[in-house]
N, C-alpha and C. Protein backbone atom coordinates (compact mmCIF):
# COMPACT_ATOMS: atom_id res chain seq x y z
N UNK A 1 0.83 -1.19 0.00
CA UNK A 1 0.00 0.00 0.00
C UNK A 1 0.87 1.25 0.00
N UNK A 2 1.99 1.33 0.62
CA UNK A 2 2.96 2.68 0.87
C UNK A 2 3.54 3.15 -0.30
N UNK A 3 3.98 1.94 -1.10
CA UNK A 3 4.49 1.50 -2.44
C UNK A 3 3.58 2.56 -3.45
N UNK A 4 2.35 2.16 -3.36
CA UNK A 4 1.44 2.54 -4.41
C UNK A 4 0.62 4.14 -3.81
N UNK A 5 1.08 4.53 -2.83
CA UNK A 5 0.73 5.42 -2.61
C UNK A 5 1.65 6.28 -2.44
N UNK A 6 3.10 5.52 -2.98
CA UNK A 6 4.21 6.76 -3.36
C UNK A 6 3.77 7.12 -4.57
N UNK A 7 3.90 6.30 -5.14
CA UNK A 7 3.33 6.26 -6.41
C UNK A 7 2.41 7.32 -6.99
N UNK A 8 1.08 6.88 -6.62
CA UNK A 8 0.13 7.66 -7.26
C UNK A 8 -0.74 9.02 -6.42
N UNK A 9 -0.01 9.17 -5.45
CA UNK A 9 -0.05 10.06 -4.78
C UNK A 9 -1.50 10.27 -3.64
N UNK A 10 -1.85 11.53 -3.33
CA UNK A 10 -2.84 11.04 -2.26
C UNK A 10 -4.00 10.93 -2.77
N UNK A 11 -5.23 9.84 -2.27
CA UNK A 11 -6.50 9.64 -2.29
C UNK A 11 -7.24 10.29 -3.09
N UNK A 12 -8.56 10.39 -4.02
CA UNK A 12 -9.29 11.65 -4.56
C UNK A 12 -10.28 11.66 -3.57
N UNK A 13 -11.01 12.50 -3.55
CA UNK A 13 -11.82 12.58 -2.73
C UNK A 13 -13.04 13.69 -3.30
N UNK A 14 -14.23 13.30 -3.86
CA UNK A 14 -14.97 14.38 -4.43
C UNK A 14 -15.36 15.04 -3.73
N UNK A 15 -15.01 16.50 -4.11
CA UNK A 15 -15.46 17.84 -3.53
C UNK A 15 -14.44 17.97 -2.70
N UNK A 16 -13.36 17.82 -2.62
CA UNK A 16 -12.07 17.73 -2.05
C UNK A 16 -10.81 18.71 -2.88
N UNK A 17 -10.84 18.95 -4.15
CA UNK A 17 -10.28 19.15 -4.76
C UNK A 17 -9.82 20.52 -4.53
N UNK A 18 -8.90 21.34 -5.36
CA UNK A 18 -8.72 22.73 -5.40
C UNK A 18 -9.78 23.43 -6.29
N UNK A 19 -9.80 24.79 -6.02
CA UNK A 19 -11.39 25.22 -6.99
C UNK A 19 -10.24 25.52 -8.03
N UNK A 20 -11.36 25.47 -9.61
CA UNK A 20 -10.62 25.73 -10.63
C UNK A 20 -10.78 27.19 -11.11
N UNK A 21 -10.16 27.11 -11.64
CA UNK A 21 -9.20 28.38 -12.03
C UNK A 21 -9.86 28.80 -13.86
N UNK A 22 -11.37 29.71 -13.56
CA UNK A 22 -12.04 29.84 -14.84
C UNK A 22 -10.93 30.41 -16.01
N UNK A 23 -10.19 31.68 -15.63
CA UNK A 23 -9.34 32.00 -16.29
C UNK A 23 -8.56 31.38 -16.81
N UNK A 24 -8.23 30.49 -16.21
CA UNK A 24 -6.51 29.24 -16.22
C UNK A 24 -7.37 28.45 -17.41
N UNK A 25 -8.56 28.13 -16.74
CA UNK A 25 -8.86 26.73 -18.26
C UNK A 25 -9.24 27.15 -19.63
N UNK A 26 -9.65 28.77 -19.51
CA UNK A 26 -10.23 29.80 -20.76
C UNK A 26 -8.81 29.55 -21.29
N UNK A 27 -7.49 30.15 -20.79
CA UNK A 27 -6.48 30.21 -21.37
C UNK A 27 -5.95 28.99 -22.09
N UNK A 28 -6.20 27.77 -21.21
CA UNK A 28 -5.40 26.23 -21.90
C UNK A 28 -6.57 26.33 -23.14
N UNK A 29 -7.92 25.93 -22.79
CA UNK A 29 -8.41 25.90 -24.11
C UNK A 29 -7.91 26.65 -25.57
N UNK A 30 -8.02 28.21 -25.07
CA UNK A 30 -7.38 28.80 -26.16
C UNK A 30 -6.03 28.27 -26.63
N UNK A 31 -5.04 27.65 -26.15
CA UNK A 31 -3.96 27.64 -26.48
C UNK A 31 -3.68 26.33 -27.34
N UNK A 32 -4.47 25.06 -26.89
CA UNK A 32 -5.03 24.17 -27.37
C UNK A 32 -5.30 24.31 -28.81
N UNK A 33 -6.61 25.55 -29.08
CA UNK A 33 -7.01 25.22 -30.05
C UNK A 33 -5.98 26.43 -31.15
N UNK A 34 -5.28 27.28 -30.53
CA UNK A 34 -3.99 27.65 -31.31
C UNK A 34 -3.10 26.68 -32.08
N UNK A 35 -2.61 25.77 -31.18
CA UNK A 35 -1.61 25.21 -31.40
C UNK A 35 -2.29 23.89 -32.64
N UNK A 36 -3.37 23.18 -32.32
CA UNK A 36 -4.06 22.56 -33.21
C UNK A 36 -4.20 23.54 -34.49
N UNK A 37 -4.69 24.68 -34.72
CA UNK A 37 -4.80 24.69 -35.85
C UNK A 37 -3.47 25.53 -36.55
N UNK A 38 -2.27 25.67 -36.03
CA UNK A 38 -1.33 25.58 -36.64
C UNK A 38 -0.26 24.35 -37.06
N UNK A 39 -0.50 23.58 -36.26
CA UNK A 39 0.07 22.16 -36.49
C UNK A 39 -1.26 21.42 -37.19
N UNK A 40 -1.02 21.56 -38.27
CA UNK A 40 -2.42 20.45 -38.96
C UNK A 40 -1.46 19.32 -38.90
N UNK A 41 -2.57 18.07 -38.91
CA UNK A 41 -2.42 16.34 -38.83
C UNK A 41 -2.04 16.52 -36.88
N UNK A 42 -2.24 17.07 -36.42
CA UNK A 42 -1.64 17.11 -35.05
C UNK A 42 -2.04 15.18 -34.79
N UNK A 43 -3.32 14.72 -34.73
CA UNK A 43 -3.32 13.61 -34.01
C UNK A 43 -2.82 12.13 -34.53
N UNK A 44 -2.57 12.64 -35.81
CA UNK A 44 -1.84 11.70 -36.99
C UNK A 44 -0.59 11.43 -36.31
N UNK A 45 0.38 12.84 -36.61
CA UNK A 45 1.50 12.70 -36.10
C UNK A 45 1.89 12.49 -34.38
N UNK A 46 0.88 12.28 -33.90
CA UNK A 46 1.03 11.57 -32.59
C UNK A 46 1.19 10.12 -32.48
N UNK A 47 0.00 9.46 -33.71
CA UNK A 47 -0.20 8.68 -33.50
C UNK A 47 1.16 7.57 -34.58
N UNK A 48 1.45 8.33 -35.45
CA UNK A 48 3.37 8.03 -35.90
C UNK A 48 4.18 7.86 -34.89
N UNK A 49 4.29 8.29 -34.63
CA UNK A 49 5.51 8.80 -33.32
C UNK A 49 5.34 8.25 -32.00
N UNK A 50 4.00 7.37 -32.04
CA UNK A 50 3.75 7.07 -30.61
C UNK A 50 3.98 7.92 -29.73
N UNK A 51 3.60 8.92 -29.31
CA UNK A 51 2.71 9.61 -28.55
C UNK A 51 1.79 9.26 -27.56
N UNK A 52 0.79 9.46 -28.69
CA UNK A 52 -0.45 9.15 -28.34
C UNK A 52 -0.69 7.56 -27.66
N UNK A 53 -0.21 6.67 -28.06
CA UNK A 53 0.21 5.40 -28.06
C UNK A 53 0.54 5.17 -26.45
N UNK A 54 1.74 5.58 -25.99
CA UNK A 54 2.37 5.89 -25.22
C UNK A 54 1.61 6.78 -23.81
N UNK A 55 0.71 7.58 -24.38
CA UNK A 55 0.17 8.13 -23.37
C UNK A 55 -1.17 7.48 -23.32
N UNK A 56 -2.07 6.72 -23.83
CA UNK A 56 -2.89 5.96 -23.83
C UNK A 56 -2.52 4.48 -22.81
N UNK A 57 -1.09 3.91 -22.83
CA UNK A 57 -0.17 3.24 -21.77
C UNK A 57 -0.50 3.86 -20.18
N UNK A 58 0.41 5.20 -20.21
CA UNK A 58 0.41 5.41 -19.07
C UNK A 58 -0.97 5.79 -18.16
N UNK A 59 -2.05 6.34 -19.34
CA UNK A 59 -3.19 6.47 -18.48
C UNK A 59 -3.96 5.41 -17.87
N UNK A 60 -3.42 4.36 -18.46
CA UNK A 60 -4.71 3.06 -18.56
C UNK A 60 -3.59 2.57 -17.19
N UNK A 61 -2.49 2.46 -17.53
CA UNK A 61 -1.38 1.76 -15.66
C UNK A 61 -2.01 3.19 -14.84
N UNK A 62 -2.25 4.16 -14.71
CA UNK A 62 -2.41 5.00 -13.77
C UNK A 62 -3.56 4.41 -13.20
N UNK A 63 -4.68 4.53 -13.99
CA UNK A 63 -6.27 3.79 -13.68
C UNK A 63 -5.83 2.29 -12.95
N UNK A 64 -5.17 1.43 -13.40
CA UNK A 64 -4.83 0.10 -13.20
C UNK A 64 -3.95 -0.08 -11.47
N UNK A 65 -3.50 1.27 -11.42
CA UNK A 65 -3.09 1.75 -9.93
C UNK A 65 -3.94 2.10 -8.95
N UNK A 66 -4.48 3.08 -10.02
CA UNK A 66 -6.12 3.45 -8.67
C UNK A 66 -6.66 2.51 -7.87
N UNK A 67 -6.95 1.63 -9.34
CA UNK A 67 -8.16 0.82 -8.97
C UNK A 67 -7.37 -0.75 -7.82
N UNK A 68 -6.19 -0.94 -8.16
CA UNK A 68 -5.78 -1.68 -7.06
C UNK A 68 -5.68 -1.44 -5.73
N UNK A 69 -5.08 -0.10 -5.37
CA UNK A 69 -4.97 0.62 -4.34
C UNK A 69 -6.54 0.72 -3.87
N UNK A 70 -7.39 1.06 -4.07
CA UNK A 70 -8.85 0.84 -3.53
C UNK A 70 -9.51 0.28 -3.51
N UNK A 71 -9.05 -1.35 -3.88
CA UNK A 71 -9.32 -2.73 -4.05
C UNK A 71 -8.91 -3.06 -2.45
N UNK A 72 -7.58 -2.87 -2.78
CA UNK A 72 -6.40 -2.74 -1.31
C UNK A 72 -7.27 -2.44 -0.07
N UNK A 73 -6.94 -1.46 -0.26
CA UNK A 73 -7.71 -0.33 0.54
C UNK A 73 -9.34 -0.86 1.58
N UNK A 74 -10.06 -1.79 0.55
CA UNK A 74 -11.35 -1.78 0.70
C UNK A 74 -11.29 -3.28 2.09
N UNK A 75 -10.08 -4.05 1.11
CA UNK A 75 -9.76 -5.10 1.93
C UNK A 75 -9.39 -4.90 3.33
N UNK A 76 -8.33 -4.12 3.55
CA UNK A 76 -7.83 -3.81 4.72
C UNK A 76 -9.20 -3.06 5.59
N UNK A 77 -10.14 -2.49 4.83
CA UNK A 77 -11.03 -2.10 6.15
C UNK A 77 -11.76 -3.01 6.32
N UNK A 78 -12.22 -4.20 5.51
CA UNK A 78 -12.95 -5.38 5.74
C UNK A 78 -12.66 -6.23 6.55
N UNK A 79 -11.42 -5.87 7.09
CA UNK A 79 -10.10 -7.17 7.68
C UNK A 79 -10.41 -6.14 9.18
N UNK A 80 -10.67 -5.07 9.23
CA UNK A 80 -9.95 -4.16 10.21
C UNK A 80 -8.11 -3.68 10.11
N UNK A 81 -7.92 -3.55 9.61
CA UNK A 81 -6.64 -3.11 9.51
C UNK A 81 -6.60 -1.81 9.71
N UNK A 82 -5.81 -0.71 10.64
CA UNK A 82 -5.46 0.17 10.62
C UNK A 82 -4.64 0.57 9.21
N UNK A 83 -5.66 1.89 8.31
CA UNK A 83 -4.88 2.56 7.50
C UNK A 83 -3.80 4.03 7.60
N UNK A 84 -2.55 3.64 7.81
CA UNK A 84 -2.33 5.05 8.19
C UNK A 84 -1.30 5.68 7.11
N UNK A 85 -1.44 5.52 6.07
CA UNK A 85 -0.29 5.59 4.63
C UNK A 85 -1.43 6.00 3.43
N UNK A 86 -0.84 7.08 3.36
CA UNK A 86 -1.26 7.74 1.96
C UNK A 86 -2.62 8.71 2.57
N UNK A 87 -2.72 9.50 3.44
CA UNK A 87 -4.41 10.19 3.69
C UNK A 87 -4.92 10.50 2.53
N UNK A 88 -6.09 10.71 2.37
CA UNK A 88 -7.21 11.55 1.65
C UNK A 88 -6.87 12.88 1.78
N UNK A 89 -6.84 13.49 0.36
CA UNK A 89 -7.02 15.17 0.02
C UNK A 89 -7.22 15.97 0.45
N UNK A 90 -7.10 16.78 1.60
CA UNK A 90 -7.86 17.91 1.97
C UNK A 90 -8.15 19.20 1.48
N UNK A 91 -9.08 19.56 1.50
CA UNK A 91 -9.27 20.72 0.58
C UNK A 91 -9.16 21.80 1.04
């Protein structure tokens, strides 16, 4: 559990999160759709180059982490086990 919670860092917790940042995501969008339409084939040449490939990998082991760790997780409170590694988010 310590392992995987170096790992993937602390707990989610909905409604836990930091508030977002309307400005911050106006800006990524815009920049997004800058950069797309000056790089035409953008998802082509991702998908050449493995990229895209590559980051389709790491998202699916990230998920494949979650979901063990709160598999884990679910066990040890079924067992009684004291959890004291990795807390939940505070907001």
């Amino acid at each position: 559990m310590a392992e995987l919670g170096e790992v993937l860092g602390p707990d989610y917790v909905p409604g836990h999160g930091t508030k977002e940042n309307r400005a911050g995501k106006l800006a990524e969008a815009g920049g997004k759709t800058v950069v797309n339409a000056l790089i035409p084939f953008r998802g082509l040449v991702r998908e050449v180059s493995g990229a895209a490939p590559a980051e389709r990998r790491y998202n699916a082991a990230l998920d494949a982490g979650l979901v063990r760790r709160g598999f884990l997780r679910g066990l040890a409170v079924a067992r009684g086990c004291k959890l004291t590694t990795n807390p939940p988010i505070k907001g």
